[in-house]
C-alpha atoms as a PDB file:
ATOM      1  CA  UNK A   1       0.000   0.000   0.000  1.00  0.00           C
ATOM      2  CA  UNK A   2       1.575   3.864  -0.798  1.00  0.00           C
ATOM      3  CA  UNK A   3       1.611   6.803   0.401  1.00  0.00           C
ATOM      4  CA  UNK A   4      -1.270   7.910  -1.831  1.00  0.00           C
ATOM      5  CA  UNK A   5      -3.646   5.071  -0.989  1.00  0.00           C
ATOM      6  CA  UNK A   6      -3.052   5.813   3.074  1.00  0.00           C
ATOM      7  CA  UNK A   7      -3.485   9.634   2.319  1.00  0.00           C
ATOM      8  CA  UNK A   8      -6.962   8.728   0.278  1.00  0.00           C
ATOM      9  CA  UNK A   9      -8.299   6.469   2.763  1.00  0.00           C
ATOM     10  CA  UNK A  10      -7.257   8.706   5.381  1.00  0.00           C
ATOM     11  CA  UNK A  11      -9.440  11.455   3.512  1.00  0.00           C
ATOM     12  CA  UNK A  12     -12.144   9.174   2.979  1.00  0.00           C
ATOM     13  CA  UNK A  13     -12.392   8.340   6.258  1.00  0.00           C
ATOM     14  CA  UNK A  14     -12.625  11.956   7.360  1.00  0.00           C
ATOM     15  CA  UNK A  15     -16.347  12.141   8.016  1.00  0.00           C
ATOM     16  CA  UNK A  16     -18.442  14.653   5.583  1.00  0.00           C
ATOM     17  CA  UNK A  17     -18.378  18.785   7.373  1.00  0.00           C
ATOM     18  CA  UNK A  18     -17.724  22.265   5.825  1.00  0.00           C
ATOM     19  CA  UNK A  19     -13.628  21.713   5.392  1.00  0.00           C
ATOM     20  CA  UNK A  20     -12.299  21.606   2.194  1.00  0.00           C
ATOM     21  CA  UNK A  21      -9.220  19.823   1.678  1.00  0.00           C
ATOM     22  CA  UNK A  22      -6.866  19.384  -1.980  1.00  0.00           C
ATOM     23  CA  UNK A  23      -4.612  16.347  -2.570  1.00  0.00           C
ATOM     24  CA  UNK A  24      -1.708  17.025  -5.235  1.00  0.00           C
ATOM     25  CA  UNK A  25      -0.290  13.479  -5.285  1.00  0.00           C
ATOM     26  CA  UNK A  26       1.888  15.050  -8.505  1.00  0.00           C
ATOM     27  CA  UNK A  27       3.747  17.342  -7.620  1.00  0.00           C
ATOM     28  CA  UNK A  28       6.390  17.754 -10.798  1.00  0.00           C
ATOM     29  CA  UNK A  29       3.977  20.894 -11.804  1.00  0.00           C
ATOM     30  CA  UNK A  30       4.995  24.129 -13.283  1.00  0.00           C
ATOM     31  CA  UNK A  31       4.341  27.408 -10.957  1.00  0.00           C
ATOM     32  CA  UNK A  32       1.116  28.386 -13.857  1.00  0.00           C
ATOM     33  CA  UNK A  33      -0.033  24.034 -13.777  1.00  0.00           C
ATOM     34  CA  UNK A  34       0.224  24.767 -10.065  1.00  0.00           C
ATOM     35  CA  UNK A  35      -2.167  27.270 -10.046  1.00  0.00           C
ATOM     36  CA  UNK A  36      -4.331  26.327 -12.335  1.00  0.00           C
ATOM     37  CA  UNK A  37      -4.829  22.872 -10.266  1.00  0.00           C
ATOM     38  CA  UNK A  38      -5.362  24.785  -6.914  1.00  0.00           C
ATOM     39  CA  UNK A  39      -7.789  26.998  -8.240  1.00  0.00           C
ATOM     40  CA  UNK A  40     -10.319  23.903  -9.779  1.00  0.00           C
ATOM     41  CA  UNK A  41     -10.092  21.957  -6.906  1.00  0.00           C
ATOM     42  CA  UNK A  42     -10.630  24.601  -4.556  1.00  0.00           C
ATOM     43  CA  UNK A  43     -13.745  25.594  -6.753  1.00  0.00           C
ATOM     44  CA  UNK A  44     -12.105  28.962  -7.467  1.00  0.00           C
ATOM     45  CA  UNK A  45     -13.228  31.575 -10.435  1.00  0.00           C
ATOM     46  CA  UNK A  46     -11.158  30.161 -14.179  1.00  0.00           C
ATOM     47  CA  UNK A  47      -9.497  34.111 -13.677  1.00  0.00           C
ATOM     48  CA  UNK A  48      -8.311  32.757 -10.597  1.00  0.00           C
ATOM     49  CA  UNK A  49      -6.441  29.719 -12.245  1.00  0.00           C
ATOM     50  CA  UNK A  50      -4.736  32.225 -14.806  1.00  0.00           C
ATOM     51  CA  UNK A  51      -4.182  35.308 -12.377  1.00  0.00           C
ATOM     52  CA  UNK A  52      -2.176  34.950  -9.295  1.00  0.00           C
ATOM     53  CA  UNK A  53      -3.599  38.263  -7.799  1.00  0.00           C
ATOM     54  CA  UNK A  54      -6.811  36.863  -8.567  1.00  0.00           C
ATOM     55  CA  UNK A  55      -6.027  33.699  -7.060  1.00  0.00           C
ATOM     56  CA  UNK A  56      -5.041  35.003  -4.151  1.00  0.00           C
ATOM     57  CA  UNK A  57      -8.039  37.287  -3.268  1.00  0.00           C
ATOM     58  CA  UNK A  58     -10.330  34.419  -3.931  1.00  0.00           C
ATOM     59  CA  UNK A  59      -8.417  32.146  -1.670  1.00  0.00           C
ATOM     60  CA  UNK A  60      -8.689  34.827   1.376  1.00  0.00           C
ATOM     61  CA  UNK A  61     -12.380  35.065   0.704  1.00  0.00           C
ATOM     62  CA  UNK A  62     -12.694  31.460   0.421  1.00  0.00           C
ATOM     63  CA  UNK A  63     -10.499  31.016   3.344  1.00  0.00           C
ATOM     64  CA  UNK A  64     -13.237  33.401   5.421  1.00  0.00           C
ATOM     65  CA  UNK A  65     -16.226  31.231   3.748  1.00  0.00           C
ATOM     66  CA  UNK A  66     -14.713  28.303   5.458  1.00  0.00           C
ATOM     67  CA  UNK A  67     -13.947  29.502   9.174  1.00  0.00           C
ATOM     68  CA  UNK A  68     -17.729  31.145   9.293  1.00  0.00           C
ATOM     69  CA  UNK A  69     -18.662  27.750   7.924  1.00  0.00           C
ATOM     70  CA  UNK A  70     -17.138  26.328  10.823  1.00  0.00           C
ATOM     71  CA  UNK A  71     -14.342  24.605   8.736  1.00  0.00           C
ATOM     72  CA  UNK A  72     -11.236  25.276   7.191  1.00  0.00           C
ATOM     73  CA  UNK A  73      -8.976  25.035   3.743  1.00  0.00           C
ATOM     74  CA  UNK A  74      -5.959  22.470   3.323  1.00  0.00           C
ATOM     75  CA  UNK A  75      -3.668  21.174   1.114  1.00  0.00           C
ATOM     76  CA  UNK A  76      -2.221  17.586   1.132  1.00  0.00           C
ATOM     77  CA  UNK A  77       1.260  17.150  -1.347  1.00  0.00           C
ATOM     78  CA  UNK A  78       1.959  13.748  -1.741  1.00  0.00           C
ATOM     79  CA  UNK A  79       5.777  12.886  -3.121  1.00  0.00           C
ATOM     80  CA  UNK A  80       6.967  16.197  -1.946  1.00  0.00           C
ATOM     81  CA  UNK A  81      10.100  15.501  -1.945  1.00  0.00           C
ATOM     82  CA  UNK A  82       9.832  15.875  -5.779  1.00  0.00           C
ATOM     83  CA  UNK A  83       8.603  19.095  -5.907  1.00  0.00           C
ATOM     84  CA  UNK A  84      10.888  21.534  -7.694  1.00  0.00           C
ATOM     85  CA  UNK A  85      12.133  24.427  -5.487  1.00  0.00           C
ATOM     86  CA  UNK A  86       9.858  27.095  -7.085  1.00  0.00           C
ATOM     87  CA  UNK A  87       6.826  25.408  -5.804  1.00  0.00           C
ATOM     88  CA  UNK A  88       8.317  25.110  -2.876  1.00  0.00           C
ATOM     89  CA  UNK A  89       8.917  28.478  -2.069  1.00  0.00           C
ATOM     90  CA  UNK A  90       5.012  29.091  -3.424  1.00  0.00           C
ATOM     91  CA  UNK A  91       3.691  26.601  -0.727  1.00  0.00           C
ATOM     92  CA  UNK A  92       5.409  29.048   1.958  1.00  0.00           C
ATOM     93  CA  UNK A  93       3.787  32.198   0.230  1.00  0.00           C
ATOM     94  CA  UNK A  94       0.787  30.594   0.249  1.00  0.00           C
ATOM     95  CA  UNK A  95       0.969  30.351   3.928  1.00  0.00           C
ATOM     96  CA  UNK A  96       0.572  34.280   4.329  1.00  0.00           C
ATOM     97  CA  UNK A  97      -2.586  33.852   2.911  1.00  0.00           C
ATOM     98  CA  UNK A  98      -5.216  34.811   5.650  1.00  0.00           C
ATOM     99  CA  UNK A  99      -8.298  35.706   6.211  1.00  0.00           C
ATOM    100  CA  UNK A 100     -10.026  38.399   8.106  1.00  0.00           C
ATOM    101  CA  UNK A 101      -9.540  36.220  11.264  1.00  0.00           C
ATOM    102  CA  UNK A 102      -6.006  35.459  10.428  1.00  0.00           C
ATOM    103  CA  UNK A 103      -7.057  31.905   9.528  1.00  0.00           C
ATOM    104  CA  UNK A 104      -4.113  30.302   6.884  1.00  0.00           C
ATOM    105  CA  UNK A 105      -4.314  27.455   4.506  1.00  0.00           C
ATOM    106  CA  UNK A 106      -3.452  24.050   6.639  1.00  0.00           C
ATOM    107  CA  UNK A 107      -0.346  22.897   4.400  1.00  0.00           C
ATOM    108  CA  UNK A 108       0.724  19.033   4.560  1.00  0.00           C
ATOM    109  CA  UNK A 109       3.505  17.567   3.328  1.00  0.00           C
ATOM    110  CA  UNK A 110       4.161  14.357   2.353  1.00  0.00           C
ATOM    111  CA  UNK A 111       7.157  12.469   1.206  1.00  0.00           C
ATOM    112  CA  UNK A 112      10.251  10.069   1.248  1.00  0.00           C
ATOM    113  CA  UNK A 113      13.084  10.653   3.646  1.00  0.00           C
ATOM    114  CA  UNK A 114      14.607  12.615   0.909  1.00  0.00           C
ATOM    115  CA  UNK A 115      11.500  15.276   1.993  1.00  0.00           C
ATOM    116  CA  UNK A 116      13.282  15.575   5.564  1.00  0.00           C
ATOM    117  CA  UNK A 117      17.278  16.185   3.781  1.00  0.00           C
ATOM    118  CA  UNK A 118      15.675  18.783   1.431  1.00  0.00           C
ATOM    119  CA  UNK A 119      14.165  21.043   4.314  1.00  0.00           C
ATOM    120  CA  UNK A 120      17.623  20.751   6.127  1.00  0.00           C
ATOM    121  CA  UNK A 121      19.041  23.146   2.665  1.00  0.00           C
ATOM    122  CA  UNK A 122      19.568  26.253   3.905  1.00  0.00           C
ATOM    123  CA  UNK A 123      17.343  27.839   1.262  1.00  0.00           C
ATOM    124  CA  UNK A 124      14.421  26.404   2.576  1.00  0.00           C
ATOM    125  CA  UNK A 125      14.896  27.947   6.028  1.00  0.00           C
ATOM    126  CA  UNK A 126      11.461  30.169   6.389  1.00  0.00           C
ATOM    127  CA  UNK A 127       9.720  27.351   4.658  1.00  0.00           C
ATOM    128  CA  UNK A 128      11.207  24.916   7.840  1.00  0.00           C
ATOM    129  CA  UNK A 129      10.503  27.190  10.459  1.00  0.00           C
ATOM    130  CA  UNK A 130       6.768  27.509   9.359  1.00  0.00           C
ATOM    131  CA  UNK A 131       6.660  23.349  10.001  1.00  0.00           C
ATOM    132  CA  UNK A 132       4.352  22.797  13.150  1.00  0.00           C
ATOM    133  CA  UNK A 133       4.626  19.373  13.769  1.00  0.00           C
ATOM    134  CA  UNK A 134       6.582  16.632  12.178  1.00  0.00           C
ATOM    135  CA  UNK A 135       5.987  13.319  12.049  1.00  0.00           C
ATOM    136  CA  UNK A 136       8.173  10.208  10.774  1.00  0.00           C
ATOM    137  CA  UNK A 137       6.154   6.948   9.633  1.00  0.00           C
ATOM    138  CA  UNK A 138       9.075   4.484  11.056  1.00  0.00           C
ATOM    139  CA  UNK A 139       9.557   0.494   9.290  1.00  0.00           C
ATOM    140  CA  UNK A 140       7.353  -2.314  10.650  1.00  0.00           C
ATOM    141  CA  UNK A 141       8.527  -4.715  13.087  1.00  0.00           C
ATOM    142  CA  UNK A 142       8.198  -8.483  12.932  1.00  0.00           C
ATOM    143  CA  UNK A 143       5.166  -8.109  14.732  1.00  0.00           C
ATOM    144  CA  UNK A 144       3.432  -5.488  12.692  1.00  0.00           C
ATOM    145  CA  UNK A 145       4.783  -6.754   9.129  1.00  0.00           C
ATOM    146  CA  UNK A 146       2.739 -10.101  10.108  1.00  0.00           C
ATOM    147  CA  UNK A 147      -0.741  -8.225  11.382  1.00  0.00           C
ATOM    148  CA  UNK A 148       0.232  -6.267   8.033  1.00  0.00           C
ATOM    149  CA  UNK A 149       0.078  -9.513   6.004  1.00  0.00           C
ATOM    150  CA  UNK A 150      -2.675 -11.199   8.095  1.00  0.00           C
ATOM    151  CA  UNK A 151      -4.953  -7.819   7.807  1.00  0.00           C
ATOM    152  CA  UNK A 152      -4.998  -7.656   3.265  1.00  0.00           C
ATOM    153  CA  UNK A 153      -5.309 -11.553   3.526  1.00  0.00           C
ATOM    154  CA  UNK A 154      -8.503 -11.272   5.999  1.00  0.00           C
ATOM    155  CA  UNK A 155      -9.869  -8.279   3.302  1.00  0.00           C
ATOM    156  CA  UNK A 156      -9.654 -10.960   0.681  1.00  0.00           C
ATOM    157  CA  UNK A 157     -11.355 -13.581   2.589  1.00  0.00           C
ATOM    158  CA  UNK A 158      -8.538 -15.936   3.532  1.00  0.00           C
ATOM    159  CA  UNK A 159      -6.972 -16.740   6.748  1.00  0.00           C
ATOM    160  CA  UNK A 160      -3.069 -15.910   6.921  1.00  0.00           C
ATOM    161  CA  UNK A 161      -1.616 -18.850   8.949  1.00  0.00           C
ATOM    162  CA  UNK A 162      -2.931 -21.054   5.734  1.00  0.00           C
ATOM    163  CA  UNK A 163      -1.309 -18.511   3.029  1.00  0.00           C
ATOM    164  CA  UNK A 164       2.133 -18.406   4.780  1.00  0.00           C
ATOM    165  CA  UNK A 165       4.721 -20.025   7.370  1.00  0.00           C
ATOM    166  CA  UNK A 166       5.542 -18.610  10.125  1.00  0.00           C
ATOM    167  CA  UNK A 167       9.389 -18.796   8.595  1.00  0.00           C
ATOM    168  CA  UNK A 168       7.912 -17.232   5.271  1.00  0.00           C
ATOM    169  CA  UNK A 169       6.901 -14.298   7.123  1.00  0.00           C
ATOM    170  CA  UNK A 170      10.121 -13.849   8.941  1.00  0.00           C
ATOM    171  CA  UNK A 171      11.910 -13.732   5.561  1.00  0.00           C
ATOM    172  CA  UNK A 172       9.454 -11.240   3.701  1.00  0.00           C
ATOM    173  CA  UNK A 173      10.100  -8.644   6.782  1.00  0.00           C
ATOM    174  CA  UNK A 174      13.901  -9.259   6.507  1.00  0.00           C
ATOM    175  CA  UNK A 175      13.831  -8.930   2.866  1.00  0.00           C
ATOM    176  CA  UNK A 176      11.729  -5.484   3.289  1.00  0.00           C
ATOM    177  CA  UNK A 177      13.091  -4.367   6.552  1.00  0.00           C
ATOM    178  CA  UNK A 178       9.627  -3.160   7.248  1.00  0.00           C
ATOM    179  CA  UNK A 179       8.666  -1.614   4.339  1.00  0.00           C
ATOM    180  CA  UNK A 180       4.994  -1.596   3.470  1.00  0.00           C
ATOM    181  CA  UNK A 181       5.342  -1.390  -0.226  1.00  0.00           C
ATOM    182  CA  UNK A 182       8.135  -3.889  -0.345  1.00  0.00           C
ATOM    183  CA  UNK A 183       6.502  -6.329   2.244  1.00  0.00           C
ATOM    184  CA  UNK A 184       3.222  -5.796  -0.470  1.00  0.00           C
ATOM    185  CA  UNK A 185       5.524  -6.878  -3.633  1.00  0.00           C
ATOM    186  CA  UNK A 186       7.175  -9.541  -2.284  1.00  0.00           C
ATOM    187  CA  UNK A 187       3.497 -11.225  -1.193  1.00  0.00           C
ATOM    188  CA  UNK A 188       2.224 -10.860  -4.099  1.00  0.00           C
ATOM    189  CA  UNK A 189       4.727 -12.451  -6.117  1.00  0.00           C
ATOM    190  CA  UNK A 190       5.275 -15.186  -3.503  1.00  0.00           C
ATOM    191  CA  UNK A 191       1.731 -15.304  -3.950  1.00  0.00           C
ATOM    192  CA  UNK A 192       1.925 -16.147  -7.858  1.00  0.00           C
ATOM    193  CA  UNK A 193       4.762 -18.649  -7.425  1.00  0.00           C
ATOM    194  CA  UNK A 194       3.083 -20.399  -4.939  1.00  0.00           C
ATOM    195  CA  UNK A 195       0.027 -20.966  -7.269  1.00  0.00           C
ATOM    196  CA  UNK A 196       2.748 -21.801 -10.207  1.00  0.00           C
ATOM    197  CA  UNK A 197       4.082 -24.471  -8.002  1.00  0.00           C
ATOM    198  CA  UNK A 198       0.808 -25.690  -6.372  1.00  0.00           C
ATOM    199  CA  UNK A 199       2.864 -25.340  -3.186  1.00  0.00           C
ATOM    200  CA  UNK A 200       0.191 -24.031   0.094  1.00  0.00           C
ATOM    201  CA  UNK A 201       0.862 -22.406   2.295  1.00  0.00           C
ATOM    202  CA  UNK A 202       3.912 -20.346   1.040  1.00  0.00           C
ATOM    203  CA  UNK A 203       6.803 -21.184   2.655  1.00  0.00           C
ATOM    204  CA  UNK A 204      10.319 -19.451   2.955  1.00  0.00           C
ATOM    205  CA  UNK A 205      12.014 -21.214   0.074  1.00  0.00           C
ATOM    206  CA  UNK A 206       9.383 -19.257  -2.352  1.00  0.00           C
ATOM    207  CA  UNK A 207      10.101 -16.151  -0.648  1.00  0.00           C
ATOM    208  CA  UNK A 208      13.982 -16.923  -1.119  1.00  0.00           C
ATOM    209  CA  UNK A 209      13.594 -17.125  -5.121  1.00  0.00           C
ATOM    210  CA  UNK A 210      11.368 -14.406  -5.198  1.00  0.00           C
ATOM    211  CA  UNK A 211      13.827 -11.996  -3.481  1.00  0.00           C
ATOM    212  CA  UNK A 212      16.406 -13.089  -5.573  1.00  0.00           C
ATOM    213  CA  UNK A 213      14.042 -12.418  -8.801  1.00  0.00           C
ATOM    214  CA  UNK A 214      13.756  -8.785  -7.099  1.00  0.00           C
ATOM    215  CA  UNK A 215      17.726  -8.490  -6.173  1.00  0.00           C
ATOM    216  CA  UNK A 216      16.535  -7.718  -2.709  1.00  0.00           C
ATOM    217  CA  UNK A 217      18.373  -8.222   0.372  1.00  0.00           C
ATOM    218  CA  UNK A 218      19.596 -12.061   1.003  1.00  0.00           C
ATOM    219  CA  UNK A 219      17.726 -13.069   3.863  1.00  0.00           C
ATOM    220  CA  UNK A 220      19.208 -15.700   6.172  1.00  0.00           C
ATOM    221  CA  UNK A 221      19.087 -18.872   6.078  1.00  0.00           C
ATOM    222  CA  UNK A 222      16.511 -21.280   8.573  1.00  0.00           C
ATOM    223  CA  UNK A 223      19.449 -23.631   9.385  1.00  0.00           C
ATOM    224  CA  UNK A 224      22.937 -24.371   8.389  1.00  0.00           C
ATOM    225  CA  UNK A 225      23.601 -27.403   6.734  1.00  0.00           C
ATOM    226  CA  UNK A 226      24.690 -30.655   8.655  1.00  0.00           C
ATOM    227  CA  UNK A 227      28.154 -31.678   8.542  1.00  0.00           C
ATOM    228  CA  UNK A 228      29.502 -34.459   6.271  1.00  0.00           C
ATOM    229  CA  UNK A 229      30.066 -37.410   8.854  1.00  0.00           C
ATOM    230  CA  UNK A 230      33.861 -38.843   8.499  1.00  0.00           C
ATOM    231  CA  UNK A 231      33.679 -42.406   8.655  1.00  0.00           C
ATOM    232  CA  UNK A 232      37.052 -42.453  10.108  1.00  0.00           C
ATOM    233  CA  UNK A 233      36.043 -40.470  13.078  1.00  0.00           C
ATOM    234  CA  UNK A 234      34.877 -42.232  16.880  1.00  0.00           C
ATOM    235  CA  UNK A 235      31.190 -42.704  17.002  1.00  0.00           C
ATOM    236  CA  UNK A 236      29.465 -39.919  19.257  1.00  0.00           C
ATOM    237  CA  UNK A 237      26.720 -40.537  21.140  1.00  0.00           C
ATOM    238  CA  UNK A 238      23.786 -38.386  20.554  1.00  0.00           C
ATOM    239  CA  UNK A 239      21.229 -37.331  23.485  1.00  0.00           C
ATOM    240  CA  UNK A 240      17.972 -36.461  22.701  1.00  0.00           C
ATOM    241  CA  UNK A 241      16.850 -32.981  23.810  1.00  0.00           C
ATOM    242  CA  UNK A 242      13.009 -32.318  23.889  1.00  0.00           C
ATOM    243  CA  UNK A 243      11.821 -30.142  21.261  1.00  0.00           C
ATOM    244  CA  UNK A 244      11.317 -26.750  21.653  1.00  0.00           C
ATOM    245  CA  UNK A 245       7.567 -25.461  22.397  1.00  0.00           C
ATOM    246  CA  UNK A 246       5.722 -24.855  19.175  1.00  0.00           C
ATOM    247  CA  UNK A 247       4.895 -21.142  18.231  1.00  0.00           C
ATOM    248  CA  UNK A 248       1.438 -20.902  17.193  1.00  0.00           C
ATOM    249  CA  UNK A 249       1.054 -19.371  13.622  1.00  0.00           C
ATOM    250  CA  UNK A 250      -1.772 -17.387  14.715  1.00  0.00           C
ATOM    251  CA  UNK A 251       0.361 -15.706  17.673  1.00  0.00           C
ATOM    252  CA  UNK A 252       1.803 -13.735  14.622  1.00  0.00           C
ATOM    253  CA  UNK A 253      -0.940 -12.721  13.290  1.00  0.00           C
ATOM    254  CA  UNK A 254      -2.355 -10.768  16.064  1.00  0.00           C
ATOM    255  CA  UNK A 255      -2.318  -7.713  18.368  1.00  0.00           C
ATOM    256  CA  UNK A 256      -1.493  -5.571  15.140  1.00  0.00           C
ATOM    257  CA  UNK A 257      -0.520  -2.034  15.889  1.00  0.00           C
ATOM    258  CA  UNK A 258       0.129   0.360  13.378  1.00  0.00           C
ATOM    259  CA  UNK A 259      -0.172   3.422  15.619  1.00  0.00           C
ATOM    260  CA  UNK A 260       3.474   2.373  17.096  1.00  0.00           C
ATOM    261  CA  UNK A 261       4.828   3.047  13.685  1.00  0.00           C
ATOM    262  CA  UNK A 262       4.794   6.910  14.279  1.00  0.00           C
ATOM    263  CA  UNK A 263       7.233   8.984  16.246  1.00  0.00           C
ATOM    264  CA  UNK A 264       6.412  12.812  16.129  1.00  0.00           C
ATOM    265  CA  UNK A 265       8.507  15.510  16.921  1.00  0.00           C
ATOM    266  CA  UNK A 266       7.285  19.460  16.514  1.00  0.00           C
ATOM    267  CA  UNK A 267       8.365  22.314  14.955  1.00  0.00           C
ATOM    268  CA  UNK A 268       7.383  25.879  14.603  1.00  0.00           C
ATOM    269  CA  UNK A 269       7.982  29.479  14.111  1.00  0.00           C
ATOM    270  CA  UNK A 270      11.231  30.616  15.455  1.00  0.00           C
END
């Protein structure tokens, strides 16, 4: 699942009131494309889309419409670390924008690390100091990769202790190191092989060939292979030990918490 699909459903769950709020999941716009976007989504006048002073004035009175409304104006950028520097410095403009009762447009950004590096240049300075809050969507753990898995498997319909091993799961999060997209890619191809093969549930050796087919990170290995007895050697003696406690599949698959995954840390003028 992306960034865009978390940012729509996020949206969508947002329940229906008198706030108004754009998503540019594009961002590789020129400064007039910009505009012109802005100004249809926000249901501004076509003069607005082609006349930044017009723009502007419609976006303070629209900005006013909202707060008597009860609600407020916002803009979501999704892959902002893409965005070319102009725009950037238009998104900080555009927070001077206020209405009567010094309301702004709510500005979000969202990105790859590569967002955080680019607001450390020193050109961006105003632009950082304007940031409120921050907050940094951190990998999955073991834990949270498999209530990941278990959670788009129980969407379908299926159950995921039958889809994968318990080793198979292990291997997709070391392959991924946590990474929701990657954990996603790696499933679904494992998912494909596995029907290929006729081999259910997955298991880790499919998850081994698929990482390879994807020149991801080796993941380690379940055992290491037994020694080659020498026949010339003394016979040892082996004593049974009793088998370690089974770990129930569906132990992994539960207690899923995604709201771990976030660590914030704020901002603000200065």
């Amino acid at each position: 699942m992306g960034k865009s699909t978390l940012v729509r459903a996020a949206l969508e769950s947002t329940p229906a009131g008198p706030s108004k709020t754009v998503l540019l999941s594009n961002p590789t716009l020129t400064r007039s494309e910009f505009y012109e976007y802005l100004a249809g989504e926000f249901g501004l006048s076509a003069e607005a889309a082609s006349s930044k002073t017009k723009f502007l004035a419609e976006l303070e009175a629209a900005i006013d419409a909202g707060e008597r409304a009860g609600g407020g104006l916002g803009l979501i950028v999704d892959e902002a670390q893409s965005l070319p520097y102009e725009l950037l410095e238009e998104l900080r403009l555009l927070t001077n924008a206020e209405g009567e009762t010094g309301r702004s447009l709510t500005l979000v950004l969202v990105g790859q690390p590569e967002l955080s590096e680019r607001m450390e240049d020193p050109s961006l300075r105003q632009l950082k100091q304007r940031v409120a809050l921050r907050a940094e969507l951190r990998p999955f753990t073991l834990k949270e990769t498999a209530g990941y898995i278990s959670s788009r498997i129980t969407v379908a319909g299926g159950r995921a202790a039958t889809v994968f091993t318990r080793d198979a799961v292990i291997a997709i999060h070391e392959a991924a190191k946590g990474l929701p997209r990657t954990v996603s890619v790696i499933c679904d191809n494992a998912l494909v092989t596995g029907f290929a093969d006729n081999v259910k549930p997955v298991g880790r050796d499919i998850i081994s060939i698929v990482c390879a087919d994807f020149k991801l990170t080796q993941i380690s290995a379940v055992a290491a292979p037994l020694p080659v007895a020498d026949p010339a050697a003394p016979p040892v003696v082996e004593v049974a030990e009793a088998p370690p406690a089974p770990v129930a599949s569906s132990s992994m698959f539960s207690d899923y918490g995604p709201s771990k995954r976030f660590s914030f840390f704020r901002g603000g003028r200065r």
